[in-house]
Protein backbone atom coordinates (compact mmCIF):
# COMPACT_ATOMS: atom_id res chain seq x y z
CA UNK A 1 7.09 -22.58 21.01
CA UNK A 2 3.72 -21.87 19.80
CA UNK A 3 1.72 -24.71 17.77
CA UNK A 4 -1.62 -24.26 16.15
CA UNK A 5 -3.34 -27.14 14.70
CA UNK A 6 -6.45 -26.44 12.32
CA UNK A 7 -7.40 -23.57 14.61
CA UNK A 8 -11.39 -22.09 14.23
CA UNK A 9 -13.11 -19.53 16.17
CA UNK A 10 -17.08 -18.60 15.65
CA UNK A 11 -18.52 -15.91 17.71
CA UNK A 12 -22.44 -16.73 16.93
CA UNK A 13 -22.51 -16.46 12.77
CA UNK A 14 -19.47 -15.56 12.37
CA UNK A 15 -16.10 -17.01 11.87
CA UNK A 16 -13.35 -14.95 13.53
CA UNK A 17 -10.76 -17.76 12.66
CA UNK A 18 -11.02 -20.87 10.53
CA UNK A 19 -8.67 -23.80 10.41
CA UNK A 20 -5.89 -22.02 11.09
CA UNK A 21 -2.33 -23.82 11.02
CA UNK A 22 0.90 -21.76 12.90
CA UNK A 23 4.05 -22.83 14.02
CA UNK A 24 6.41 -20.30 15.70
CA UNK A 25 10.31 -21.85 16.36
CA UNK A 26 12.05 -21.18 19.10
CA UNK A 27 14.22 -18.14 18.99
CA UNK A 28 12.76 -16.39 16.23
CA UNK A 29 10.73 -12.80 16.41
CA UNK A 30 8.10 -13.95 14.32
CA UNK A 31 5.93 -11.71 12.79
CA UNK A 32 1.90 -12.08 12.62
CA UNK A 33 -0.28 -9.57 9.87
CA UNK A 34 -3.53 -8.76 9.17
CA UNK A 35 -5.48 -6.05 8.76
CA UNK A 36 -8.32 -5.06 11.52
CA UNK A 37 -10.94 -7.64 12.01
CA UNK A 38 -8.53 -10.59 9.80
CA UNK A 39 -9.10 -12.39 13.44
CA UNK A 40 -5.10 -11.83 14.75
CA UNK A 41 -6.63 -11.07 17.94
CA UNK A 42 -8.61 -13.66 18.16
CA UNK A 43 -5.72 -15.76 17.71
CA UNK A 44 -3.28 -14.49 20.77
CA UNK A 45 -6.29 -14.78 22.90
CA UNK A 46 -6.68 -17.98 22.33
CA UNK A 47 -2.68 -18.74 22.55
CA UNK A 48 -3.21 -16.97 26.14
CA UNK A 49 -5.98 -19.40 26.89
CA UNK A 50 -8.56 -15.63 27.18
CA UNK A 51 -10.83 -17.34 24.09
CA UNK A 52 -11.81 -20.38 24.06
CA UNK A 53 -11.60 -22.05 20.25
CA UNK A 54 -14.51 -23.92 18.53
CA UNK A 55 -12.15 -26.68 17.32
CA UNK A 56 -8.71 -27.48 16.91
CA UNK A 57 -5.86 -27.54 19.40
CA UNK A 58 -3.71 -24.57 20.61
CA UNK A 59 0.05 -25.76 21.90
CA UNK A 60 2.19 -23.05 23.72
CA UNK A 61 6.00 -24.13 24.77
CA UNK A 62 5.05 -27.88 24.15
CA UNK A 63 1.27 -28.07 26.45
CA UNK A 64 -1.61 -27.68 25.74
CA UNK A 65 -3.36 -24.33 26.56
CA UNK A 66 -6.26 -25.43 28.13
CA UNK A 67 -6.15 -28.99 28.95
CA UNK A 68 -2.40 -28.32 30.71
CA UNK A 69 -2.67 -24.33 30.86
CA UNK A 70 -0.44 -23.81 34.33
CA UNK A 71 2.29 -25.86 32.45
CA UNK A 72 1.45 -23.67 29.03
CA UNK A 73 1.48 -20.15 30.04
CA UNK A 74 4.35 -20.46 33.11
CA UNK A 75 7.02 -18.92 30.67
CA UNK A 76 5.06 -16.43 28.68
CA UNK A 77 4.78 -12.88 29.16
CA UNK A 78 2.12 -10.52 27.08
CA UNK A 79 0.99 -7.10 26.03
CA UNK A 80 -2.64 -8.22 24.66
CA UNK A 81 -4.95 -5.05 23.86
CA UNK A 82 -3.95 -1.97 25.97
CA UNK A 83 -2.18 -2.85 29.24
CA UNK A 84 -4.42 -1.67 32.56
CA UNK A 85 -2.56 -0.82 35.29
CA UNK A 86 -3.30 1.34 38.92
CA UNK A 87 -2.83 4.71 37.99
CA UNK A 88 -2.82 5.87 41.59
CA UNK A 89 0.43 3.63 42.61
CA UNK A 90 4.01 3.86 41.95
CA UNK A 91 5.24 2.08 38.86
CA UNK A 92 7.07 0.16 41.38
CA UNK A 93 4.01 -0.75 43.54
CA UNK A 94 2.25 -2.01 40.41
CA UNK A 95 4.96 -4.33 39.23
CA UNK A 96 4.71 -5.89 43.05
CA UNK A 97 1.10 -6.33 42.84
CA UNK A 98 0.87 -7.65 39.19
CA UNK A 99 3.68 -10.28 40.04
CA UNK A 100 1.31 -11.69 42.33
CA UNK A 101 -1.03 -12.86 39.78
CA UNK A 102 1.73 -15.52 38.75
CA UNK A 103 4.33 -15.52 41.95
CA UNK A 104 6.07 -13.64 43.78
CA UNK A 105 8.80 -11.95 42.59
CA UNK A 106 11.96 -10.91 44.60
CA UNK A 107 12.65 -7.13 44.79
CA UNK A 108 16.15 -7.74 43.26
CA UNK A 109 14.12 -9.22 40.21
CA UNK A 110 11.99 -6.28 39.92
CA UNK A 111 14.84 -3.77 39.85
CA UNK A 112 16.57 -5.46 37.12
CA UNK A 113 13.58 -5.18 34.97
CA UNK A 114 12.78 -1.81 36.13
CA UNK A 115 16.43 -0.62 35.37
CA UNK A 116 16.39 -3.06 31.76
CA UNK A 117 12.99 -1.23 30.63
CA UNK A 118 14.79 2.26 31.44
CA UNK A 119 12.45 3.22 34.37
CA UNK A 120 15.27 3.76 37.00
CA UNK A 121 14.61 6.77 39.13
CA UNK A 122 10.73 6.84 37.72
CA UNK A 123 10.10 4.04 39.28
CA UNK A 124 8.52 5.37 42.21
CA UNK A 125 6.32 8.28 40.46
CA UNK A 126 2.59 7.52 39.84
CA UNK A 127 1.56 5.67 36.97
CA UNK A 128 -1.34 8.88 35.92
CA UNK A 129 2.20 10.63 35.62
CA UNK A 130 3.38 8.73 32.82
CA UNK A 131 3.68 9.67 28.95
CA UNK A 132 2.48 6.58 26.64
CA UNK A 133 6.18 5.64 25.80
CA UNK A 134 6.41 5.22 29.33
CA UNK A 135 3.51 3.17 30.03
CA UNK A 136 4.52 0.88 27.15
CA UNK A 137 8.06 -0.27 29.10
CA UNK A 138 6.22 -0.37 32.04
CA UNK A 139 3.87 -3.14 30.37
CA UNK A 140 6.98 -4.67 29.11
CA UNK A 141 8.64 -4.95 32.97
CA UNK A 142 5.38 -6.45 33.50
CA UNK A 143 5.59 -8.88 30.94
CA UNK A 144 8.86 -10.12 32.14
CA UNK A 145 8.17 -10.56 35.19
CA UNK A 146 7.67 -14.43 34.86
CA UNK A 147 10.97 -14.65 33.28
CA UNK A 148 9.34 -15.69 30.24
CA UNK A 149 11.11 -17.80 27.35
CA UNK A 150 8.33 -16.90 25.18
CA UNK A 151 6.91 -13.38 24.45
CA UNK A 152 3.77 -12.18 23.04
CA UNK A 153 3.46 -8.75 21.39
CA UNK A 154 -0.19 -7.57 20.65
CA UNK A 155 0.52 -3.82 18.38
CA UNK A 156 3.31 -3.15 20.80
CA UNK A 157 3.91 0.48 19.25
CA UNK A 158 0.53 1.95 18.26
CA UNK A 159 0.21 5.02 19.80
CA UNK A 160 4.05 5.50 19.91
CA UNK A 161 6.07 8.78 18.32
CA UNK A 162 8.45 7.97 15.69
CA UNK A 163 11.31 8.10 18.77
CA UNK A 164 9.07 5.54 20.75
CA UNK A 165 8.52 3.05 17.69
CA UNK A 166 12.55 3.35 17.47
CA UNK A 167 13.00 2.72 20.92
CA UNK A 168 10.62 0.05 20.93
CA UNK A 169 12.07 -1.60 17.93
CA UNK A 170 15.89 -1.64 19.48
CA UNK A 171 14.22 -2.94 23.08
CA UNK A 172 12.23 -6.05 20.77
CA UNK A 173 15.84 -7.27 19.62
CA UNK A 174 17.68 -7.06 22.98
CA UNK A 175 14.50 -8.86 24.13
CA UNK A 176 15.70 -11.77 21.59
CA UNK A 177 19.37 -11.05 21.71
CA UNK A 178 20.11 -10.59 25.36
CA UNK A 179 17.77 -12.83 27.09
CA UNK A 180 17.29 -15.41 24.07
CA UNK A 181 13.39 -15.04 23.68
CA UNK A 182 10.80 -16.19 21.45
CA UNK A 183 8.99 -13.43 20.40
CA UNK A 184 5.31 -13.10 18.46
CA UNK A 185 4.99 -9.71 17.18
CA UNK A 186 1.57 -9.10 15.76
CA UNK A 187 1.61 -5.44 14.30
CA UNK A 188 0.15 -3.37 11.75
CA UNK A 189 3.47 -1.65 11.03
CA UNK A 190 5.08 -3.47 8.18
CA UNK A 191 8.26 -1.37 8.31
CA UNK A 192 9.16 -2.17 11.91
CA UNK A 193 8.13 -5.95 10.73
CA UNK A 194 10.58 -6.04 7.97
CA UNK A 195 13.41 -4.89 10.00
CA UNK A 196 12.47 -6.98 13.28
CA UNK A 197 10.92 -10.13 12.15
CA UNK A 198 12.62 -13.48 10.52
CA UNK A 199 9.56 -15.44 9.80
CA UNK A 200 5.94 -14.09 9.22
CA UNK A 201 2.13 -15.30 8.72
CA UNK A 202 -0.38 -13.39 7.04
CA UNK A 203 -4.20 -14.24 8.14
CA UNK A 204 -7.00 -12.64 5.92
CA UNK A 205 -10.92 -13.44 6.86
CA UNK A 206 -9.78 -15.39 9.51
CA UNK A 207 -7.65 -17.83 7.10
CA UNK A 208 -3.73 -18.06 6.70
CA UNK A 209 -2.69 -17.09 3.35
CA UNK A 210 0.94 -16.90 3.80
CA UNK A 211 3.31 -18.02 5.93
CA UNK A 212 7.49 -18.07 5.61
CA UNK A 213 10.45 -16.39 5.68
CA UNK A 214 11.33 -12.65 5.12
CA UNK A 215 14.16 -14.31 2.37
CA UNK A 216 10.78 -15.89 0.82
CA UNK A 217 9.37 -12.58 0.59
CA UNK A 218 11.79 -10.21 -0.70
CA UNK A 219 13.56 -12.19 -3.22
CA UNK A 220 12.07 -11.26 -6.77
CA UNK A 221 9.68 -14.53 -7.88
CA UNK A 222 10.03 -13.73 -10.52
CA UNK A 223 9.01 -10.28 -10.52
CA UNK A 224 10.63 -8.06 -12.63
CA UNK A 225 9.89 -4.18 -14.11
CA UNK A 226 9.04 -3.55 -17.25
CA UNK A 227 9.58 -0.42 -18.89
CA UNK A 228 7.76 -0.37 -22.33
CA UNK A 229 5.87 2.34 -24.93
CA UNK A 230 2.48 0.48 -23.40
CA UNK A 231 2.72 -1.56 -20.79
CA UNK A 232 -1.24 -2.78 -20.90
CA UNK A 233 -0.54 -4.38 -24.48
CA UNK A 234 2.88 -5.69 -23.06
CA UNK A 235 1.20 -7.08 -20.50
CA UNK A 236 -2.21 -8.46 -22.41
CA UNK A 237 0.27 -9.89 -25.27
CA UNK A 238 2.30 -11.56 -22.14
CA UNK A 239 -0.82 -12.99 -20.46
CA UNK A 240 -2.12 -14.76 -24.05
CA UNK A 241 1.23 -16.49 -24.68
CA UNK A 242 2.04 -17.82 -20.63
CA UNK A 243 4.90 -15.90 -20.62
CA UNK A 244 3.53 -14.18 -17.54
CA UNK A 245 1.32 -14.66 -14.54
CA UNK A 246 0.37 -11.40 -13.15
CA UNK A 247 0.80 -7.78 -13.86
CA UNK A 248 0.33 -4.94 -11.63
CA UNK A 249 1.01 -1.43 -10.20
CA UNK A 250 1.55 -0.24 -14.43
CA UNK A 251 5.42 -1.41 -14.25
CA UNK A 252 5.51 -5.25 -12.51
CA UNK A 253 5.06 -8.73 -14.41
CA UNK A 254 5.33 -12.07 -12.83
CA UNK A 255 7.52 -14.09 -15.04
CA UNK A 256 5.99 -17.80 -15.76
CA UNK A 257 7.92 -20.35 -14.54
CA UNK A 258 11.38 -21.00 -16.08
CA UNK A 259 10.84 -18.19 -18.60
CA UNK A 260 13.85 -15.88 -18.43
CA UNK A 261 13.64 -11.76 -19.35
CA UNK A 262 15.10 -12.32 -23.24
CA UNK A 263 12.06 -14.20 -24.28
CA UNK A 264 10.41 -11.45 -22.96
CA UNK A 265 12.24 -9.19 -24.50
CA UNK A 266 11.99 -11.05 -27.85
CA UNK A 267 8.34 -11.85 -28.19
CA UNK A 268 7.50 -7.70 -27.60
CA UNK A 269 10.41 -6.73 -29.86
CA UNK A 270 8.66 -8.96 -32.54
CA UNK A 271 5.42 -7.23 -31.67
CA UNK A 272 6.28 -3.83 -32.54
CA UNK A 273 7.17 -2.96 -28.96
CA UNK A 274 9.86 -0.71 -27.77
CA UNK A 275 11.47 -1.87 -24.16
CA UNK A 276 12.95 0.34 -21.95
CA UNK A 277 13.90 -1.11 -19.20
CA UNK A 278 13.27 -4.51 -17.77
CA UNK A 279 15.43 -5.60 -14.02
CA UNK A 280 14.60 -8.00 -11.94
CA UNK A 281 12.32 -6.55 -9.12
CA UNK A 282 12.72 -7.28 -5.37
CA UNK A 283 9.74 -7.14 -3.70
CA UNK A 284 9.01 -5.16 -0.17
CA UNK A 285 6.68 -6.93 2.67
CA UNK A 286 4.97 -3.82 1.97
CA UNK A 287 4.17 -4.85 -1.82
CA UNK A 288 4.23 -8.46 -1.02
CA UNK A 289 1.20 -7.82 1.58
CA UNK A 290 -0.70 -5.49 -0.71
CA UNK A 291 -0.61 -7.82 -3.06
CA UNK A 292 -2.32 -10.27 -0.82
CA UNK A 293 -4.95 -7.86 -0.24
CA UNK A 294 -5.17 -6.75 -3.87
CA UNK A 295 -5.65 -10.69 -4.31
CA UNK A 296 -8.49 -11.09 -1.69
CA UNK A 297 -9.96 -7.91 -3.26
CA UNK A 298 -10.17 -9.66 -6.52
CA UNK A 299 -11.70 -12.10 -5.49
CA UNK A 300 -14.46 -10.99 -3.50
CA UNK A 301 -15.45 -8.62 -7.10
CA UNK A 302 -15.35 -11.88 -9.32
């Protein structure tokens, strides 16, 4: 549904995005990370044909976005940055005048969204009297308006109350279970990833440094805790002999490839080590993408 093809971005000096590479399938809620300035943005705006991209070619439900963009952007809705809408009219009257901007939408369609978003009876109060949780399923009704096969999420819950993020959350997967959407969520809440999303890409300084499944994630690599009377030599002895390939948070190690948890037991036994406790270790997006930052972090002090 969405197809990015060694992607870059440069607003005067700087590179917002640089040969990026994205591929989101149809039917998934795929999730896209970064932290504040990693260029995520930068991205959607460009998959919404709003930015236009130094090089590289943007594809969105098979067209491209700005050679073909009427044929690109016909069956995708969007919350990008913080929805604007005419305070002084009805929720109603804003959905009528916002579905011009596309086509005309019957009134029968605009119930059904207004009643599937949970506006019905508030529907005809003024926009200014809205609470944020409000405003957000208004933004949604106005992203489905189109009757989109392909939705684009842009921090759909900041701003929310824990009971709004919920809500939110449970209205994302009847979005993909009900009506059989594609859905990019780009979000800086990992938690509400993890439970929503079955694919993700992680973009740091405008690159892509991960991209797969949630399976990919959370399934050990090899990472297992140690428990041990000092973990630092544990790990140091580890590190000289391969046995390991990182260590981290004073209770992790990486096993080394095809190197199973009695040789590590072994080789510290025959230092002089006592082990406690060592289980394999399955790892949280949470972890997973601090450890992607720890990496970048790293790297910039070396």
């Amino acid at each position: 549904m969405i197809e990015l093809r060694q992607v870059s971005k440069q607003f005067g000096q700087r590179w917002a995005v640089q040969e990026l590479d994205l591929a989101v399938p149809k039917g998934e809620i795929f999730g896209l990370l970064g932290h504040n300035g990693a260029g995520k943005s930068t991205a959607i705006g460009m998959m919404l044909g709003q930015v236009w991209p130094t090089r590289g070619e943007v594809k969105v439900c098979g067209f491209d976005v700005f050679t073909q963009r009427k044929q690109a952007l016909h069956k995708v809705g969007a919350i990008f940055e913080a929805p604007v809408f005419y305070d002084y009219l009805s929720a109603w009257h804003n959905l009528e005048i916002l579905s011009q901007y596309t086509a005309a939408t019957p009134r029968q369609r605009i119930r059904e969204i207004i009643d599937w978003v949970g506006l019905s009876g508030r529907e005809k109060a003024l926009v200014r009297t809205y609470s944020h949780g409000m405003r957000t399923r208004l933004a949604i009704a106005q992203a489905l308006l189109p009757s989109p096969e392909l939705l684009i999420l842009d921090e759909p819950s900041d701003g929310l109350d824990p009971e709004g993020i919920h809500e939110m959350r449970l209205t994302i997967l009847r979005l993909q279970k009900e009506m059989g959407l594609t859905i990019l969520l780009s979000s800086h809440m990992l938690n509400e990833v993890e439970q929503l999303c079955t694919r993700i890409a992680v973009v740091r300084q405008g690159r892509k440094v991960f991209e797969g499944t949630l399976g990919e994630i959370t399934r050990s690599r090899g990472l297992v805790k140690l428990r041990v009377n000092d973990f630092d030599r544990a790990a140091a002895t580890l590190r000289a002999e391969k046995l390991i390939t990182d260590a981290r948070e004073g209770n992790l190690v990486v096993l080394a490839q095809d190197v199973g948890t009695d040789r590590i037991v072994q080789r510290l036994v025959e230092q002089g080590m006592s082990v406690y406790e060592i289980t394999p270790h399955e790892e949280t997006l949470e972890s997973f993408y601090l450890s992607l930052m720890h990496e970048d972090a790293k790297a910039k002090s070396s």
